[in-house]
C-alpha atoms as a PDB file:
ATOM      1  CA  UNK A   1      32.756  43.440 -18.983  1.00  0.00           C
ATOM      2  CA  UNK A   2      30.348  42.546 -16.109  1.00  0.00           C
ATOM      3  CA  UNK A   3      30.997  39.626 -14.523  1.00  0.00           C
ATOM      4  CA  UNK A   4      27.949  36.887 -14.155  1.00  0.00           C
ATOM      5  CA  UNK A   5      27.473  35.529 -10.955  1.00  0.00           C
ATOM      6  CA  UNK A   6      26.678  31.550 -10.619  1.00  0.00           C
ATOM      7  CA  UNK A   7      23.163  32.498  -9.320  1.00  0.00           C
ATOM      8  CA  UNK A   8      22.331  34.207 -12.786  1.00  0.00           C
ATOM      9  CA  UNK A   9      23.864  31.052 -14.862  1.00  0.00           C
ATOM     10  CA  UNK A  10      21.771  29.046 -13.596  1.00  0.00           C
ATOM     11  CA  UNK A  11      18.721  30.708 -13.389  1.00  0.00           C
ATOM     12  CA  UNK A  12      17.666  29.822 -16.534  1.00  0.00           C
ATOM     13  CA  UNK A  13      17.662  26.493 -15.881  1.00  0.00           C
ATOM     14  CA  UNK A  14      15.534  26.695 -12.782  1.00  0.00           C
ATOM     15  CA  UNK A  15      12.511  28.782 -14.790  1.00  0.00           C
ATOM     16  CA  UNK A  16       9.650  26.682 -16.318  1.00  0.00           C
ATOM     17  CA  UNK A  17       8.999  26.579 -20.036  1.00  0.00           C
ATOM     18  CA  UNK A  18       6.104  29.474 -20.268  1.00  0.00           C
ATOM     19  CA  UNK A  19       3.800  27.500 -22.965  1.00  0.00           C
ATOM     20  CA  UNK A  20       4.695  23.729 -20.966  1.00  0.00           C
ATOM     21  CA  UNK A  21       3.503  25.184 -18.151  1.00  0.00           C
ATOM     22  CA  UNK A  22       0.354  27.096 -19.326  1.00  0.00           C
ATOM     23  CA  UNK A  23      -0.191  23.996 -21.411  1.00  0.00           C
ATOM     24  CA  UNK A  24      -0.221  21.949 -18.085  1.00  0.00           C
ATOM     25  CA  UNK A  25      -2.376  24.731 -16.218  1.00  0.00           C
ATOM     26  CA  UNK A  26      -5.243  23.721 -18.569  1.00  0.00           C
ATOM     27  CA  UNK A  27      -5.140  20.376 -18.349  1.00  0.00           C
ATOM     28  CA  UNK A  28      -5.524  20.634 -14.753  1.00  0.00           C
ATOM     29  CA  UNK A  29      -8.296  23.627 -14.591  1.00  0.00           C
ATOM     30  CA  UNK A  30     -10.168  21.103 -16.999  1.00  0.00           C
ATOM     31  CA  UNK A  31      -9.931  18.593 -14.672  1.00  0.00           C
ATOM     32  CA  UNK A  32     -10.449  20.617 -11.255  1.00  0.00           C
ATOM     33  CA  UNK A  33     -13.847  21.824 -13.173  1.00  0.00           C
ATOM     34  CA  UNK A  34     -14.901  18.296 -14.785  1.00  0.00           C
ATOM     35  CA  UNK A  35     -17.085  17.917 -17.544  1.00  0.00           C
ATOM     36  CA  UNK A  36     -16.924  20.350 -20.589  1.00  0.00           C
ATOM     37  CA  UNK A  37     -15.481  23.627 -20.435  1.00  0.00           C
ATOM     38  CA  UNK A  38     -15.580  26.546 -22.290  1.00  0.00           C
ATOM     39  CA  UNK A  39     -12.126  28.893 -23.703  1.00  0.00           C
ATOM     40  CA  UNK A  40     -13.433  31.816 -22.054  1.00  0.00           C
ATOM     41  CA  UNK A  41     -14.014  30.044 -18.345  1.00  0.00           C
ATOM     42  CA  UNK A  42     -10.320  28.523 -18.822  1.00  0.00           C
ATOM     43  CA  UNK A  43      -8.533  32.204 -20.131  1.00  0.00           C
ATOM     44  CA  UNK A  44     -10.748  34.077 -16.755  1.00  0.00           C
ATOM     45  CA  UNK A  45      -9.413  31.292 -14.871  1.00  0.00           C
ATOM     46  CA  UNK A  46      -5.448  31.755 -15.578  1.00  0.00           C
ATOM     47  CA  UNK A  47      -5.773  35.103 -16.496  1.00  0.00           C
ATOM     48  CA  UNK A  48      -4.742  34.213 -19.943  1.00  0.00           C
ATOM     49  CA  UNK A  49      -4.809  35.967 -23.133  1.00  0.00           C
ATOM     50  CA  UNK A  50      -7.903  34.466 -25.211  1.00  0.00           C
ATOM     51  CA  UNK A  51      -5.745  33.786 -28.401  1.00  0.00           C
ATOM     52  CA  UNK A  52      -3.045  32.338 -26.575  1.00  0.00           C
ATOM     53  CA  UNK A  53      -5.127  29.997 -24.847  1.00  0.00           C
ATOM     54  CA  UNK A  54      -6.859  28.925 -27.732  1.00  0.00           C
ATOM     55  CA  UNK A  55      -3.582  27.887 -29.841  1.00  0.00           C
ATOM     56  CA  UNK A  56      -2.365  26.264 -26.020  1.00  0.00           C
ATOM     57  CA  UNK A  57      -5.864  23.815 -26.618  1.00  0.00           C
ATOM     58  CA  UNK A  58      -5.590  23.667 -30.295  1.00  0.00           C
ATOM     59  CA  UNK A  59      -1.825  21.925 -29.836  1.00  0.00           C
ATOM     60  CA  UNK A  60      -3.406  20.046 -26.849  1.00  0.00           C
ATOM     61  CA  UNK A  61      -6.199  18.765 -28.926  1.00  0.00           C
ATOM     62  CA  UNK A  62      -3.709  17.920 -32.283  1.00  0.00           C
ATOM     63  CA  UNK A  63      -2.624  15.261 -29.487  1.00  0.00           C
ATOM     64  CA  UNK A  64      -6.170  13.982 -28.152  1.00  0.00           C
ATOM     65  CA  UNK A  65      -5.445  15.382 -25.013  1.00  0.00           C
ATOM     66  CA  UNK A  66      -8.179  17.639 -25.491  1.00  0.00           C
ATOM     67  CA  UNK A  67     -11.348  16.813 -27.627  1.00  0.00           C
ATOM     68  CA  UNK A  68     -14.267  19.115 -28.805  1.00  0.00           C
ATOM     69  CA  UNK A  69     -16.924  18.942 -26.613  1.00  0.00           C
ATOM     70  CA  UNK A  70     -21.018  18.773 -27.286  1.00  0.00           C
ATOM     71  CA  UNK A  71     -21.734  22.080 -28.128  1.00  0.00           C
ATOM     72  CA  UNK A  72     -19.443  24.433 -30.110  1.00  0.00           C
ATOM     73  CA  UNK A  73     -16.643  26.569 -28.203  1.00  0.00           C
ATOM     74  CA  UNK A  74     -16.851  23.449 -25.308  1.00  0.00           C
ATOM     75  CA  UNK A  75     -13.924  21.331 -24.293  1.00  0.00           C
ATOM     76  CA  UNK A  76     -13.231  18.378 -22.807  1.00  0.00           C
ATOM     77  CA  UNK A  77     -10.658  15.833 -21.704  1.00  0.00           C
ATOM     78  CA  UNK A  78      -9.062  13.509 -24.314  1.00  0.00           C
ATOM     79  CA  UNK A  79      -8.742  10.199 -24.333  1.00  0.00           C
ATOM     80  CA  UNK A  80      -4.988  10.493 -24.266  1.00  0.00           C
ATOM     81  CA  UNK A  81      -4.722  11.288 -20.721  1.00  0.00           C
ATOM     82  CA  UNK A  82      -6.837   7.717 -19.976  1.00  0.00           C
ATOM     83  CA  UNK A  83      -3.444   6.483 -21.749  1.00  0.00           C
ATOM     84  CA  UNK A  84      -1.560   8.247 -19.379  1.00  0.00           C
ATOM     85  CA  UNK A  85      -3.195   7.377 -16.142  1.00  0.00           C
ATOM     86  CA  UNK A  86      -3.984   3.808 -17.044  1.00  0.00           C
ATOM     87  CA  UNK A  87      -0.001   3.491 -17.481  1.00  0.00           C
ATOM     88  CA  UNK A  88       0.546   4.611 -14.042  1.00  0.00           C
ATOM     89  CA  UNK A  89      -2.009   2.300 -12.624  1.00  0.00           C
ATOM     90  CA  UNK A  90      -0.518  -0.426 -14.363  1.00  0.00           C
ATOM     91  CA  UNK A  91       2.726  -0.070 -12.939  1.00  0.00           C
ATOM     92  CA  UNK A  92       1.303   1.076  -9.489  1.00  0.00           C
ATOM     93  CA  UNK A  93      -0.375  -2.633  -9.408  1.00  0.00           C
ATOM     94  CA  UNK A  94       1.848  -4.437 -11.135  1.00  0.00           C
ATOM     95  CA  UNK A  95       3.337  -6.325  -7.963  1.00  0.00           C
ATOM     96  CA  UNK A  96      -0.209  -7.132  -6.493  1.00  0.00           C
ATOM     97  CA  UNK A  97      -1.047  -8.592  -9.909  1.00  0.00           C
ATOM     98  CA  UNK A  98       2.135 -10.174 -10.584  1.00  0.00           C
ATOM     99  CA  UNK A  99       2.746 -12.017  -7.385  1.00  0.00           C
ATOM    100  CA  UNK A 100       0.267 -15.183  -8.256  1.00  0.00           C
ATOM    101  CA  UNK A 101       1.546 -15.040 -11.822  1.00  0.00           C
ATOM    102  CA  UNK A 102       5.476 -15.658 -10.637  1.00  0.00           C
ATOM    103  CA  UNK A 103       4.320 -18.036  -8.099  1.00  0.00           C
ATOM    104  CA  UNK A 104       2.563 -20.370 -10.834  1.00  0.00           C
ATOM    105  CA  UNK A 105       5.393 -19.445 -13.045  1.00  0.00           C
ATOM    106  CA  UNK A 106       8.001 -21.044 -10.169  1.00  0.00           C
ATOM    107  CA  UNK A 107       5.715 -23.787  -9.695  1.00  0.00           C
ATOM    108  CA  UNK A 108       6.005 -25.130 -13.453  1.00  0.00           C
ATOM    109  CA  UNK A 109       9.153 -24.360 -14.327  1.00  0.00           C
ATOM    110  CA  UNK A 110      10.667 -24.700 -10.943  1.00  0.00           C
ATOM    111  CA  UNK A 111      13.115 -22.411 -11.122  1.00  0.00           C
ATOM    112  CA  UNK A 112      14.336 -18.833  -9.931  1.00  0.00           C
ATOM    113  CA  UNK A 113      11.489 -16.092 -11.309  1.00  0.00           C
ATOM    114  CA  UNK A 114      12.157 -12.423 -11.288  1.00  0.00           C
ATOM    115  CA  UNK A 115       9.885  -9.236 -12.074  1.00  0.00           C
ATOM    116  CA  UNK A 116      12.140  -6.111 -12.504  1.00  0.00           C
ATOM    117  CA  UNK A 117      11.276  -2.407 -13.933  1.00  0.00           C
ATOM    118  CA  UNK A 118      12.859   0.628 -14.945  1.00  0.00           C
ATOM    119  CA  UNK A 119      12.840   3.731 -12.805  1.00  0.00           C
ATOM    120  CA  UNK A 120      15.156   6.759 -12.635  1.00  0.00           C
ATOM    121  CA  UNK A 121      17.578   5.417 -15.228  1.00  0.00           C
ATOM    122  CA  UNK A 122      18.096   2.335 -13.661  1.00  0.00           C
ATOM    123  CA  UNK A 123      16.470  -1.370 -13.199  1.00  0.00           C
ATOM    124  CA  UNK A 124      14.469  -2.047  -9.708  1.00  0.00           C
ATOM    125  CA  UNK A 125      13.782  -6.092  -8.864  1.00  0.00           C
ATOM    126  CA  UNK A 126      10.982  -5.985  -7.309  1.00  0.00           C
ATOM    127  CA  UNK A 127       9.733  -9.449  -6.883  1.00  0.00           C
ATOM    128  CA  UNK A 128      12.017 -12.899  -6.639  1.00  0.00           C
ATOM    129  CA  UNK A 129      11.247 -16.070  -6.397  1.00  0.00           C
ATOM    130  CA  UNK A 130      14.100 -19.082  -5.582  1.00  0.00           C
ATOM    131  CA  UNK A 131      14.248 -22.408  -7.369  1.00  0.00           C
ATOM    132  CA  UNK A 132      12.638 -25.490  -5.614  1.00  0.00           C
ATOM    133  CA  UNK A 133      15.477 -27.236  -6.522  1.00  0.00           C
ATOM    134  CA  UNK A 134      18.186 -28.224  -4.255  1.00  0.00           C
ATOM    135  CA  UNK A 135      20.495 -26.931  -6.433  1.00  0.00           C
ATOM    136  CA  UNK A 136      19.637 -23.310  -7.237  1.00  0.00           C
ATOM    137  CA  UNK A 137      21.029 -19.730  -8.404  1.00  0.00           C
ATOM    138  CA  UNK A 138      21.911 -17.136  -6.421  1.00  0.00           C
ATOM    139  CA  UNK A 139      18.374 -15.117  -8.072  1.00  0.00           C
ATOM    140  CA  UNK A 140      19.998 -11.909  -6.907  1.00  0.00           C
ATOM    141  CA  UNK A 141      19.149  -9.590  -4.528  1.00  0.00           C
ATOM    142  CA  UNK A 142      15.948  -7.111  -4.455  1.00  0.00           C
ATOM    143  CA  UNK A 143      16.568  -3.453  -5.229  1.00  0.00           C
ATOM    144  CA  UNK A 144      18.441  -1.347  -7.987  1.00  0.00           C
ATOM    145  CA  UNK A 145      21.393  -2.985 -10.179  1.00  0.00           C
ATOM    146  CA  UNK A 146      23.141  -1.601 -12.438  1.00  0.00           C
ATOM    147  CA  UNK A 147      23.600  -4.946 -14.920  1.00  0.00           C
ATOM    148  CA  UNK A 148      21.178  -4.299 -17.521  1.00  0.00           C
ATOM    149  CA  UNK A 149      23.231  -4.767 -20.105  1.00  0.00           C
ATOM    150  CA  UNK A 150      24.594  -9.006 -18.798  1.00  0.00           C
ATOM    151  CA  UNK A 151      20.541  -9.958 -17.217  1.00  0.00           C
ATOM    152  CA  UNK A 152      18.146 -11.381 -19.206  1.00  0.00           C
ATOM    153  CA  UNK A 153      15.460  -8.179 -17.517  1.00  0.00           C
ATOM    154  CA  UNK A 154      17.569  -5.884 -18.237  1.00  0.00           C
ATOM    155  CA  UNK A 155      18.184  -6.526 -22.267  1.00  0.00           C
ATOM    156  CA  UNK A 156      14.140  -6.825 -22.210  1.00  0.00           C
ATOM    157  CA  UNK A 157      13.836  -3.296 -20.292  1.00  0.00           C
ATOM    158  CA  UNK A 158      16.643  -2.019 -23.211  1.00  0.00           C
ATOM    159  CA  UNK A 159      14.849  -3.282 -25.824  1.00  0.00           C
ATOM    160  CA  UNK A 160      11.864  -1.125 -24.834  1.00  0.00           C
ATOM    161  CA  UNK A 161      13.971   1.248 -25.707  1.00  0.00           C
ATOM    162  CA  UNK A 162      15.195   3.570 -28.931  1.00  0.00           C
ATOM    163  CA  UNK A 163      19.059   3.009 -29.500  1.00  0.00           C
ATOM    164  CA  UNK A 164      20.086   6.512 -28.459  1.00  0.00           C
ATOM    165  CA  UNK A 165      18.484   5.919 -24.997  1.00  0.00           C
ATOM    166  CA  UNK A 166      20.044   2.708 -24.705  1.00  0.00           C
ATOM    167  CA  UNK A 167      23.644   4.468 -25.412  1.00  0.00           C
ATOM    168  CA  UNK A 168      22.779   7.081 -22.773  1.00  0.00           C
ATOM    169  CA  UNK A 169      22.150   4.334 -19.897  1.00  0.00           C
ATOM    170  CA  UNK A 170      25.086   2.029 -21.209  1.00  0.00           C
ATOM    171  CA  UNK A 171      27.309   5.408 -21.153  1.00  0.00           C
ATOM    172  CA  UNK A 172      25.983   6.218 -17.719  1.00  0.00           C
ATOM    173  CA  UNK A 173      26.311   3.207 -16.039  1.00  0.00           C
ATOM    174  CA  UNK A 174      29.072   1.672 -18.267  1.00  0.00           C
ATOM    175  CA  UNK A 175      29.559  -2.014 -19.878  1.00  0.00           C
ATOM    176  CA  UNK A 176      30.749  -3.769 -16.807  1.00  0.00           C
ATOM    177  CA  UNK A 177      32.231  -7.133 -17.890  1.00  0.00           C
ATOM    178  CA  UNK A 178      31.067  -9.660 -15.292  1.00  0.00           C
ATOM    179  CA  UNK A 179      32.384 -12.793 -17.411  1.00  0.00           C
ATOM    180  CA  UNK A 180      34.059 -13.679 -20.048  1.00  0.00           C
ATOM    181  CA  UNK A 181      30.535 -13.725 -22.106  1.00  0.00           C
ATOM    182  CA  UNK A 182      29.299 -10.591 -21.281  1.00  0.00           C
ATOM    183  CA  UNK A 183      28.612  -8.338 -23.789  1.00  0.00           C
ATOM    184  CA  UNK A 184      30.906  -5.005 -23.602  1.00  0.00           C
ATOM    185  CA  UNK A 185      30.313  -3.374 -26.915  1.00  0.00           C
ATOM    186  CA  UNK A 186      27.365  -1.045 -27.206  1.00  0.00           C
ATOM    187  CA  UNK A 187      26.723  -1.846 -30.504  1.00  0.00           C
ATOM    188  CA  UNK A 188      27.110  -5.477 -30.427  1.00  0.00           C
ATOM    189  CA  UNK A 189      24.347  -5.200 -27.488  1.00  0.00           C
ATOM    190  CA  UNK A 190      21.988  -2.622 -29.881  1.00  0.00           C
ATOM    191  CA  UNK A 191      22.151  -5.640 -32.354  1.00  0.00           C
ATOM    192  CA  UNK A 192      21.093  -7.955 -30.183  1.00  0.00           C
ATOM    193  CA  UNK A 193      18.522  -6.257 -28.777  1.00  0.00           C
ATOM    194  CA  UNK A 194      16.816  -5.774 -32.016  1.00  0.00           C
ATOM    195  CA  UNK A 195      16.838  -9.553 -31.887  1.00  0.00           C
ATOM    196  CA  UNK A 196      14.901  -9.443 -28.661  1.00  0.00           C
ATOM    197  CA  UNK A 197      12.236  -7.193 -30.295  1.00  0.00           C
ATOM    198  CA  UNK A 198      11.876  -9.676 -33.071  1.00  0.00           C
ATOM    199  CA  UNK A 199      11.305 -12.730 -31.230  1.00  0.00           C
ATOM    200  CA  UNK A 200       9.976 -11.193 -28.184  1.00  0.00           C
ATOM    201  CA  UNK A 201      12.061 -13.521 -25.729  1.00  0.00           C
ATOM    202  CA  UNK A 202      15.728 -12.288 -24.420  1.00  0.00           C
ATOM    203  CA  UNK A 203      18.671 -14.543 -23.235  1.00  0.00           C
ATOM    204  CA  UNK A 204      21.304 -14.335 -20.945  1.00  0.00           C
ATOM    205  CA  UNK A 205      23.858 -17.284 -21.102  1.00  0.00           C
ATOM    206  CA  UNK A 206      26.394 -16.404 -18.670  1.00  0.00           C
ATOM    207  CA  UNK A 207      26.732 -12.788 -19.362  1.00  0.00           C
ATOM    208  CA  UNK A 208      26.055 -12.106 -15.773  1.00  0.00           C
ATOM    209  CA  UNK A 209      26.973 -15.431 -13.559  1.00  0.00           C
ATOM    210  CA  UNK A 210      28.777 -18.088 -14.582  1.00  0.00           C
ATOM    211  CA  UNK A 211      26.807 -21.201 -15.449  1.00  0.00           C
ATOM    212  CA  UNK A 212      23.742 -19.202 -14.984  1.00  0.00           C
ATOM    213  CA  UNK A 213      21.184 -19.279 -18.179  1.00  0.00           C
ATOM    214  CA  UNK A 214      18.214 -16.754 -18.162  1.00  0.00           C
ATOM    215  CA  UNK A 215      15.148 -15.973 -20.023  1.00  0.00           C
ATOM    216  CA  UNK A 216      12.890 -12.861 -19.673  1.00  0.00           C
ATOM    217  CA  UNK A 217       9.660 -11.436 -21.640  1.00  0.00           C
ATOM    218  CA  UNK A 218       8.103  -7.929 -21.357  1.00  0.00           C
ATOM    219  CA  UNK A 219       5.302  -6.659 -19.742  1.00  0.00           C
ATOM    220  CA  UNK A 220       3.725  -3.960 -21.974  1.00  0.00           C
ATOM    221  CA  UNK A 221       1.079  -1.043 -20.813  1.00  0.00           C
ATOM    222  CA  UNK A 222      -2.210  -0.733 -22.993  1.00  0.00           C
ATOM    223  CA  UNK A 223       0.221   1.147 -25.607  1.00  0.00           C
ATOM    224  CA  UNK A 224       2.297  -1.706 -25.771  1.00  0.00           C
ATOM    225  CA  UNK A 225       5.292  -0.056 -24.576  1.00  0.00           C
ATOM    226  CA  UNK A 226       7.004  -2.346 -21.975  1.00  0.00           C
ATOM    227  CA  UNK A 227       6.961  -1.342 -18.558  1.00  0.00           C
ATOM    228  CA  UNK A 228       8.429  -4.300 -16.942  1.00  0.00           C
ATOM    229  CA  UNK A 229      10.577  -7.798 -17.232  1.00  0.00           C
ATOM    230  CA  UNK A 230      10.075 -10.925 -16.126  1.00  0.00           C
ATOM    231  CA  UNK A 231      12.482 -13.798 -16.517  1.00  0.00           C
ATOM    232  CA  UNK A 232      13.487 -17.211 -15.281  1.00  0.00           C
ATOM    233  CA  UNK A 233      17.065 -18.632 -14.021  1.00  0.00           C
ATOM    234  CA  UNK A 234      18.238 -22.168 -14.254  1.00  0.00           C
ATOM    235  CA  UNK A 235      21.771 -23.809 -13.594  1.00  0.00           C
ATOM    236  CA  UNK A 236      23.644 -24.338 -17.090  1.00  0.00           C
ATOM    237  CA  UNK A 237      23.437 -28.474 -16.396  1.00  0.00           C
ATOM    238  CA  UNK A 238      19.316 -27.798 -16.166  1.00  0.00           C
ATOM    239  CA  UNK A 239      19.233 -26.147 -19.135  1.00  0.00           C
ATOM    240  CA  UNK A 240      18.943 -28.582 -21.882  1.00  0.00           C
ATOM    241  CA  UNK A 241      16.607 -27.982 -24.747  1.00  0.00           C
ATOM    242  CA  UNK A 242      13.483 -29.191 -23.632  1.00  0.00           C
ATOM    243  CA  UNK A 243      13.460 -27.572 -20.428  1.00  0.00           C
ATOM    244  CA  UNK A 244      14.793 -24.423 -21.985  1.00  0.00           C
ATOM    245  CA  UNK A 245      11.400 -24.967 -24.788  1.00  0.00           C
ATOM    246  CA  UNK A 246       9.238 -24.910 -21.138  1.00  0.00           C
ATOM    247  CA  UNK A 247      10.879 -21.949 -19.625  1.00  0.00           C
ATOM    248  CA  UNK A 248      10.725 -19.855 -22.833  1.00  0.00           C
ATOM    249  CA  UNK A 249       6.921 -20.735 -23.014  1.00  0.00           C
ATOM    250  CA  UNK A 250       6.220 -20.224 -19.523  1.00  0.00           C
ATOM    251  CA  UNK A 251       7.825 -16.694 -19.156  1.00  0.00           C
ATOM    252  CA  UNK A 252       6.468 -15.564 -22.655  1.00  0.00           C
ATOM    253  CA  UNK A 253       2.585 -16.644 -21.283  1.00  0.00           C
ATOM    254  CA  UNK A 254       3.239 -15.202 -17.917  1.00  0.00           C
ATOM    255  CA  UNK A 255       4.421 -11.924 -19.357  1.00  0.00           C
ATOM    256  CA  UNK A 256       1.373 -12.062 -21.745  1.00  0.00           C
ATOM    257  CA  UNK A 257      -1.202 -12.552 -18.994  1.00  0.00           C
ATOM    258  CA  UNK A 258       0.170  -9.462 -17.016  1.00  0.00           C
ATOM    259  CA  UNK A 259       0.384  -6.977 -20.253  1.00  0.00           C
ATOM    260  CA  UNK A 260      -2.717  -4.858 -20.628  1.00  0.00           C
ATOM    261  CA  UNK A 261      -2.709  -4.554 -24.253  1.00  0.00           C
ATOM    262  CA  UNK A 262      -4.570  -5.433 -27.441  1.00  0.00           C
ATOM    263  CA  UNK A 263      -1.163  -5.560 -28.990  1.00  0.00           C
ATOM    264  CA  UNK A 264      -0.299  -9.022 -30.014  1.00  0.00           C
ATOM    265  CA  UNK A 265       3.361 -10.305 -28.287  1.00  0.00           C
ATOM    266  CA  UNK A 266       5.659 -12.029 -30.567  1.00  0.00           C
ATOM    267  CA  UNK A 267       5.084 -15.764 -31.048  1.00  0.00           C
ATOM    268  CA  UNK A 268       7.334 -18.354 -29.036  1.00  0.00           C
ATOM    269  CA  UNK A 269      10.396 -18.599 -31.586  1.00  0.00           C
ATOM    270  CA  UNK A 270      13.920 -19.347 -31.051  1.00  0.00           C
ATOM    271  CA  UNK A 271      15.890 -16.071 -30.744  1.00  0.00           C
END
């Protein structure tokens, strides 16, 4: 038998997906020519078969990323790529926008503020604000951790996502136990953060510093689907009730005011 040399194993894996990248190819021929377009100026234009470009923009349209256009046998752009790019403005902006909304969220609740997102299967803190208190948490440093699972941003990122993606990061980066409350059962934390969807506010007591309590809310793009976490630190012996009541408002109206979305957030309830 001939043998097959590593180049040809993994040459496969290196090709594009023919009809992905046609599919793509349209999109951007559409876009390069603005306005409406018709199948046969697309086809000349990729030296595509006529048929086959026609089912490629019938699939593209069953997903409004194409529409009809005014006249028959004209195309145009569909609304879901507006979707699409107004996600990526959202999170291109979202520290120039945040920044006043952490600083007034420091100011009334005094305490540590974080905005954090999730990139390249992992969580990025991106803006951090320290407690005007004398006595204060270490907030953390900016930059990638790996302690998704134990933060109160991370369990908000999670909960953003379906359980099979959350076993995939908590396999990938593992269930690190940084105390004795952290939570190192995947399923335990898949319950919980069904809890966070519900209520719409996610805790950390402990899970990742000791005498450390956190709170965190979502930031959702105009889909709703969250594309960041905010949340708010306070020493265990500052975080009675009542200030806990404040914090939990605070971070679920700051959250609010940064997500571009007509989707309505989950009331301020007790998780």
């Amino acid at each position: 038998m001939d043998q097959i040399s590593p180049e040809s194993r993994t040459a496969p894996a290196e090709r594009p997906i023919q009809s992905v990248d046609r599919a793509l190819n349209i999109l951007e021929v559409m876009a390069r020519r603005r306005g409406e377009v018709t199948l046969s100026e697309i086809s000349d234009e990729l030296s595509l078969n006529a048929s086959t470009c026609h089912h490629l923009i019938k699939t593209l349209m069953a997903r409004n990323y194409i529409r009809p256009g005014t006249a028959r046998g004209r195309y145009m752009l569909g609304s879901q790529l507006v979707l699409l790019a107004d996600a990526v403005n959202v999170k291109a902006e979202l520290p120039g926008r945040a920044r006043p909304v952490l600083e007034e969220l420091n100011r009334v609740t005094e305490e540590a503020v974080h905005l954090a997102v999730f990139d390249r299967d992992e969580m990025i803190t991106l803006i951090k604000r320290q407690a005007r208190h004398a006595l204060r948490v270490d907030g953390g440093s900016l930059g990638k951790s790996r302690a998704m699972h134990a933060t109160a941003t991370g369990k908000v990122l999670l909960s953003g996502m379906g359980d099979e993606e959350v076993r995939r990061i908590t396999a990938l980066h593992g269930l690190t136990a940084f105390t004795a409350h952290t939570c190192t059962d995947v399923d335990r934390l898949i319950e919980e953060l069904a809890r966070v969807r519900a209520c719409g506010i996610s805790e950390d007591r402990e899970e990742f510093q000791l005498y450390v309590v956190c709170l965190g809310a979502a930031v959702r793009d105009p889909s709703g689907r969250t594309i960041a976490a905010i949340s708010v630190s306070t020493p265990i012996n500052r975080a009675t009730e009542d200030h806990l009541a404040l914090v939990r408002r605070e971070v679920t109206a700051a959250a609010r005011s940064l997500s571009l979305t007509s989707i309505d957030m989950p009331e301020d309830r007790e998780p």
